[in-house]
Protein backbone atom coordinates (compact mmCIF):
# COMPACT_ATOMS: atom_id res chain seq x y z
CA UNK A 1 -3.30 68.77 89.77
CA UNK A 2 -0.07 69.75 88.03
CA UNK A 3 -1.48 72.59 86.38
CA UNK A 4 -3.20 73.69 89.27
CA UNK A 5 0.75 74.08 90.66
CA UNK A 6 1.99 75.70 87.37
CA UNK A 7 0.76 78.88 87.91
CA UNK A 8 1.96 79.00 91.50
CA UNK A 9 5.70 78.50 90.46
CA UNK A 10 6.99 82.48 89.81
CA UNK A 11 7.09 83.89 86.36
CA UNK A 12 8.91 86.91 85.89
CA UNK A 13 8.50 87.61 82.61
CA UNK A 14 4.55 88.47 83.21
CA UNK A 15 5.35 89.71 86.34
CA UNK A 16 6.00 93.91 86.53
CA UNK A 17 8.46 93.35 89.03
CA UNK A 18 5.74 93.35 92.27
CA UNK A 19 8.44 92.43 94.36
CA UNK A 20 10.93 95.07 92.98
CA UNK A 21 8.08 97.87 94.04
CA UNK A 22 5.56 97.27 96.54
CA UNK A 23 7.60 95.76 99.40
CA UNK A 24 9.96 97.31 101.84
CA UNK A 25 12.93 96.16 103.02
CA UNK A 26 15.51 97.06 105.59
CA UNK A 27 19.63 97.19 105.05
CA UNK A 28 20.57 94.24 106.78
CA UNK A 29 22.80 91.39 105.91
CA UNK A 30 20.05 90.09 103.00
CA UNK A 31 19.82 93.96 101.78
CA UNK A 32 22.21 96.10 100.30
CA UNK A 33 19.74 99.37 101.62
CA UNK A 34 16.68 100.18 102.62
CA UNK A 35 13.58 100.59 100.64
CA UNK A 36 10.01 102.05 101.22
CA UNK A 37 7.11 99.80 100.07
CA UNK A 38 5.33 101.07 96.78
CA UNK A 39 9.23 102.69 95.69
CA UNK A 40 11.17 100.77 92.84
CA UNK A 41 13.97 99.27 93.87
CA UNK A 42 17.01 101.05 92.11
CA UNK A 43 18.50 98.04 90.11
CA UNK A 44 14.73 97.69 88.66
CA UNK A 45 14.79 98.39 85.22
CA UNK A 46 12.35 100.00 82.54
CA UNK A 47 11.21 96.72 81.47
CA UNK A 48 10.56 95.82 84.84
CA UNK A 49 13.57 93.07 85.21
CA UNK A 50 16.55 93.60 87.85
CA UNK A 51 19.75 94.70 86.37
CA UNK A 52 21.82 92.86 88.45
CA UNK A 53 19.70 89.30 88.81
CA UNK A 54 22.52 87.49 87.95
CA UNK A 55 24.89 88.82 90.69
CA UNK A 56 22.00 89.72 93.40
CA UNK A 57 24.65 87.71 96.13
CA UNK A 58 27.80 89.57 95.66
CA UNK A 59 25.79 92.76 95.20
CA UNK A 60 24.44 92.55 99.08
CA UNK A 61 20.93 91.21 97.95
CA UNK A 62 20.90 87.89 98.87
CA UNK A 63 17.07 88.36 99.60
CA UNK A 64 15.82 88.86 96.55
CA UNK A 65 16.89 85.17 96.01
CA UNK A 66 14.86 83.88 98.87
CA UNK A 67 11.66 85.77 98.01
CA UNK A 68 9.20 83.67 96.64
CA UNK A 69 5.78 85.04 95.66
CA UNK A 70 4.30 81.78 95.01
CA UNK A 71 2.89 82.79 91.45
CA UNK A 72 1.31 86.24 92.82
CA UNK A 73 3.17 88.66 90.86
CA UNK A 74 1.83 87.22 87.74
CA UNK A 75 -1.67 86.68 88.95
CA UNK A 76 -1.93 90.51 90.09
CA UNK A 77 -0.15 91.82 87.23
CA UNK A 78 -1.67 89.97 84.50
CA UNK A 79 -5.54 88.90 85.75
CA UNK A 80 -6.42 91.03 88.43
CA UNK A 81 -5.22 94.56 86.59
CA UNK A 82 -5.61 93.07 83.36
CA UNK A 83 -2.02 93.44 81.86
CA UNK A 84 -2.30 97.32 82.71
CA UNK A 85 1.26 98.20 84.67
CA UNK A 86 2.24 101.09 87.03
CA UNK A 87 4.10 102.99 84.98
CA UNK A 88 1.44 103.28 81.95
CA UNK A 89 -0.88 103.44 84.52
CA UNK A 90 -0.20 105.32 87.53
CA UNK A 91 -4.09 105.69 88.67
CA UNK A 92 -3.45 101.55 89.45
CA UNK A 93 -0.62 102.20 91.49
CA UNK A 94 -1.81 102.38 95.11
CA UNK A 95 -4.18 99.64 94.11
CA UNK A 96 -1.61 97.41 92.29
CA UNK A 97 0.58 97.32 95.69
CA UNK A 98 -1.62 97.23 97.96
CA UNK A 99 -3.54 93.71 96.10
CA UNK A 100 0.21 92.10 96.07
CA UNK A 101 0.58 91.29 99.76
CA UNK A 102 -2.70 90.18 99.80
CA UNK A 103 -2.65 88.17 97.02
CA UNK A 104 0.61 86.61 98.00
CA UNK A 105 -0.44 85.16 101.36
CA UNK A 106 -3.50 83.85 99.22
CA UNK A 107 -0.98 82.19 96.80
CA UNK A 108 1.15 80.65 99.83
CA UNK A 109 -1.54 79.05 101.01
CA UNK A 110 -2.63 77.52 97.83
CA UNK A 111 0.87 76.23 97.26
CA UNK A 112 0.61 74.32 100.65
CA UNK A 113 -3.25 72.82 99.38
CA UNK A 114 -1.96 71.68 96.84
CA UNK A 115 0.95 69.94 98.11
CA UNK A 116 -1.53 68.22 100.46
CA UNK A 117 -2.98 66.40 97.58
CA UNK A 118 0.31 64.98 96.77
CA UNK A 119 0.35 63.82 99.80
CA UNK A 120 -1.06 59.85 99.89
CA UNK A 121 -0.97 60.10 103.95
CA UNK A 122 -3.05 62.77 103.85
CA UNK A 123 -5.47 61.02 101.70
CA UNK A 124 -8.61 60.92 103.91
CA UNK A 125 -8.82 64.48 103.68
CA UNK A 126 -8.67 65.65 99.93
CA UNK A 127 -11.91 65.77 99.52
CA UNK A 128 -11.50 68.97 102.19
CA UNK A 129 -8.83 69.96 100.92
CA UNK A 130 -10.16 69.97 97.55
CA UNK A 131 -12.65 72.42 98.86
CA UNK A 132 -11.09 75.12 100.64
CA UNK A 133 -8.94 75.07 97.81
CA UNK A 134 -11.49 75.84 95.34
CA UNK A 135 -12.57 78.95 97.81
CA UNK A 136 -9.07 80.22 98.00
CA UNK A 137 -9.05 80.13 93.79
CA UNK A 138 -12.09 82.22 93.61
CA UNK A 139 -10.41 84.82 96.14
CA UNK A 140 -7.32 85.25 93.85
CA UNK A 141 -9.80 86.15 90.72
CA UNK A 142 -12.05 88.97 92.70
CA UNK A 143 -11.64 92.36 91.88
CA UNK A 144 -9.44 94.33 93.57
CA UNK A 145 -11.38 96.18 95.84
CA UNK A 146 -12.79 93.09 96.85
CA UNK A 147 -9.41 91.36 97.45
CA UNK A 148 -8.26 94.26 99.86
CA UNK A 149 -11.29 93.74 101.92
CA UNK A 150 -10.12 90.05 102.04
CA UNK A 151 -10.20 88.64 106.12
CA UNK A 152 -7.06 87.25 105.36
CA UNK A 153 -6.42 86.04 109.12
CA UNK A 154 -9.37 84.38 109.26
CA UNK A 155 -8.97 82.39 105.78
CA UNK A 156 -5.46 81.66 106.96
CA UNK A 157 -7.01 80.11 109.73
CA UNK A 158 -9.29 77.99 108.16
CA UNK A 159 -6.55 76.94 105.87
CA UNK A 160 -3.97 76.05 108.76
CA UNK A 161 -6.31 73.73 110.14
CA UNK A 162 -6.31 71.25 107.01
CA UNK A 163 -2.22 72.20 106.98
CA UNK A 164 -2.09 70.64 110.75
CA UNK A 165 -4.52 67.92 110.15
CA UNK A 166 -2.13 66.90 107.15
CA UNK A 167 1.06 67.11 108.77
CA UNK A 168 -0.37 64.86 111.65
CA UNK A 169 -1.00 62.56 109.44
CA UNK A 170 2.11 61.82 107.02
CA UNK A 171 4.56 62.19 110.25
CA UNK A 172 2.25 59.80 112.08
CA UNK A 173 2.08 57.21 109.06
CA UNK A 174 6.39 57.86 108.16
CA UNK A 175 6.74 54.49 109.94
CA UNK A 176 9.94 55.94 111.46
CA UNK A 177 10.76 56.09 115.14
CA UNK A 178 9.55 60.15 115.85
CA UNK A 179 12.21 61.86 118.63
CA UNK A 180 10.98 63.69 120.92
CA UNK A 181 14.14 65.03 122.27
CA UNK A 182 13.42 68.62 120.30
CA UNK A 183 9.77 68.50 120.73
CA UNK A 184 8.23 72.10 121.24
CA UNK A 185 11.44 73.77 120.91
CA UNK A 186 11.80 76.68 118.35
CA UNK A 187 14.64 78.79 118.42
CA UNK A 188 17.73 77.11 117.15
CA UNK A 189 19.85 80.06 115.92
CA UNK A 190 23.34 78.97 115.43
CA UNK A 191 22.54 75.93 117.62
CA UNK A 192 25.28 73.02 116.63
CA UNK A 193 23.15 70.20 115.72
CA UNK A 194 25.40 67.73 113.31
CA UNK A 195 23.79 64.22 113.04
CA UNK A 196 20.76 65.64 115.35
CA UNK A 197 18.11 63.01 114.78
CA UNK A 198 14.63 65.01 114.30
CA UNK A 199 12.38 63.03 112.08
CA UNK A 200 8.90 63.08 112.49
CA UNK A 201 8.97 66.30 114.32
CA UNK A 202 7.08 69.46 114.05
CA UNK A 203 9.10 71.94 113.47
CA UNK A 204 7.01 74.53 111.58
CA UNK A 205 8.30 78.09 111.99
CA UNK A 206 11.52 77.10 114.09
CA UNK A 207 14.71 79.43 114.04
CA UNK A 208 17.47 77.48 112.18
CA UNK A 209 19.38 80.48 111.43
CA UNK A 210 23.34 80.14 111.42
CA UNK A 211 22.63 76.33 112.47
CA UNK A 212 24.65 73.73 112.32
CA UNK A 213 22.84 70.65 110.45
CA UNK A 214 25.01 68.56 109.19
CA UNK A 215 24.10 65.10 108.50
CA UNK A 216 20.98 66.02 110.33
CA UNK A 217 18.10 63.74 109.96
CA UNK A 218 14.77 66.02 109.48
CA UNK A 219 13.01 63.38 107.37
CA UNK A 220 9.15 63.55 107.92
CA UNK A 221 9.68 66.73 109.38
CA UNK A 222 6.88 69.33 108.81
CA UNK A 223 9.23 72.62 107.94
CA UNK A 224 6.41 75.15 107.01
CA UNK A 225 7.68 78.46 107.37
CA UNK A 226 11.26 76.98 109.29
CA UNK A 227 13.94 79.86 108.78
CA UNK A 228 17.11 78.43 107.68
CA UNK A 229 18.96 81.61 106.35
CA UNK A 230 22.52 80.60 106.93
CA UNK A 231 21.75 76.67 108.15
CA UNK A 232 24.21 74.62 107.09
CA UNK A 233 22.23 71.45 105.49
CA UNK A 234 25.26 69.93 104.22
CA UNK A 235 24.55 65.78 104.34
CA UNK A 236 21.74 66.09 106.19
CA UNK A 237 18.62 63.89 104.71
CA UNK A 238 15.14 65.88 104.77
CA UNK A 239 13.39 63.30 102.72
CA UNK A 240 10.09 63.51 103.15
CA UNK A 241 9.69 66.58 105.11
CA UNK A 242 6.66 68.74 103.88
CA UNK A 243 5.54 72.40 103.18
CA UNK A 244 9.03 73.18 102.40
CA UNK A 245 9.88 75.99 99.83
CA UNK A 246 12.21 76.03 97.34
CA UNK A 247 12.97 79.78 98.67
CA UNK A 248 13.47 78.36 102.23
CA UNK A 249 16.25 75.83 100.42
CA UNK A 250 17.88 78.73 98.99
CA UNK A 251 18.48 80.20 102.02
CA UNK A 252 20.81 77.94 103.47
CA UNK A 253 24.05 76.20 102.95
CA UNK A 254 24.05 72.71 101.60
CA UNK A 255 26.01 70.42 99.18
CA UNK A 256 25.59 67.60 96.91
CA UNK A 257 24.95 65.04 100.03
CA UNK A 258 22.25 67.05 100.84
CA UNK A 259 18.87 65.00 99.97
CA UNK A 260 15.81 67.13 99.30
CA UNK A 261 12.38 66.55 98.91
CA UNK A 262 11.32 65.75 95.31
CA UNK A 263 10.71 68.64 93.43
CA UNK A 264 13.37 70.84 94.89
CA UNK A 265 16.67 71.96 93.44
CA UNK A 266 20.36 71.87 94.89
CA UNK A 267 20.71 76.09 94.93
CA UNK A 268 23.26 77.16 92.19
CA UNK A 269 25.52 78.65 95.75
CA UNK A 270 25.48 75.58 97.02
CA UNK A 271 29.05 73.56 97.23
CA UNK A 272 29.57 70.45 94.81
């Protein structure tokens, strides 16, 4: 099980910097400037590391510290191309970017398997889980002409319906009182929602950007894909909440009070 989640935590250092290369990005208040996917980012350096990691906030690229590539970067560079990089290689270029996206989505969606079967609620269905699982592995180790042609929709769909079936279940066995005040609402941008009681509640993909959620109670709360660039999660308690990323954490504001989900880290930004 834990190893199984090893190689879905980033490492850089086998990594030749994917992220830096084959994705675009737009100036905007996460990026300094815009970029054209498959061009190296400017602060990406011969040895493929960023010359400016350290500083990435003050520098305007507060982005690059809420990217997370779920172990992809590695995968592609190291097993799919075989260690070969783009700049000793430039025939594996076009292929080498245009595998990473792919492969990424197929990482994300192993990282939330996998949490599933750390899930004791969700017991009843590991066996399933177990299963598309394994198929999702065998994607990630095709060749690359094989991965491109990858349905990835489709597999995502597949996948989303264990996700749901999971999330049912541990905020149906939480044992807490579920509110219903916020159900099937999803835009909360810059919403002021101190002490807002929301435990229990779906809330995958909701808009918490610029929010105000202090003291907010989201334990139980299923938080796939929730945006909470900006959020301010100071004392609020999300305990038990699922599918939530460590990049999704970094995004927002917090401070010690803050209670996280085990397995998560209080962002180095954050106040003490």
């Amino acid at each position: 099980m834990h190893n199984r989640m090893n190689h879905l935590i980033p490492d850089c250092e086998n990594c030749f910097g994917l992220c830096c290369v084959a994705l675009p990005y737009a100036k905007s208040a996460d990026f300094a400037m815009d970029k054209e996917a498959g061009k190296p980012c400017p602060n990406l350096q011969a040895d493929f590391r960023c010359q400016i990691h350290a500083d990435l906030r003050k520098k305007g690229f507060r982005g690059c510290t809420t990217f997370e590539c779920f172990g992809a970067g590695q995968q592609v560079s190291q097993n799919t191309f075989k260690n070969r990089d783009w700049r000793s290689h430039p025939e594996l270029e076009k292929d080498m970017f245009n595998v990473f996206p792919v492969m990424h989505q197929l990482h994300e969606m192993l990282f939330y398997l996998t949490e599933i079967l750390h899930l004791e609620a969700a017991g009843p269905i590991h066996d399933e889980v177990r299963g598309i699982l394994d198929k999702t592995e065998d994607l990630t180790n095709m060749e690359p002409d094989l991965i491109m042609a990858i349905n990835v929709q489709a597999h995502r769909e597949e996948v989303n319906k264990l996700l749901l079936k999971a999330s049912e279940m541990v905020r149906g066995n939480s044992g807490l009182n579920h509110s219903k005040k916020n159900s099937g609402r999803r835009d909360y941008i810059g919403a002021k929602l101190r002490g807002e009681v929301f435990c229990g509640t779906n809330l995958r993909g909701s808009l918490f950007i610029a929010a105000d959620l202090r003291k907010a109670d989201l334990r139980y709360t299923d938080l796939i894909g929730a945006d909470f660039r900006d959020a301010d999660l100071s004392g609020a308690n999300l305990m038990g909440s699922i599918f939530l990323t460590q990049a999704q954490v970094n995004s927002a504001k917090g401070d010690m009070h803050t209670k996280l989900p085990k397995g998560l880290q209080r962002p180095e930004h954050w106040v003490n």
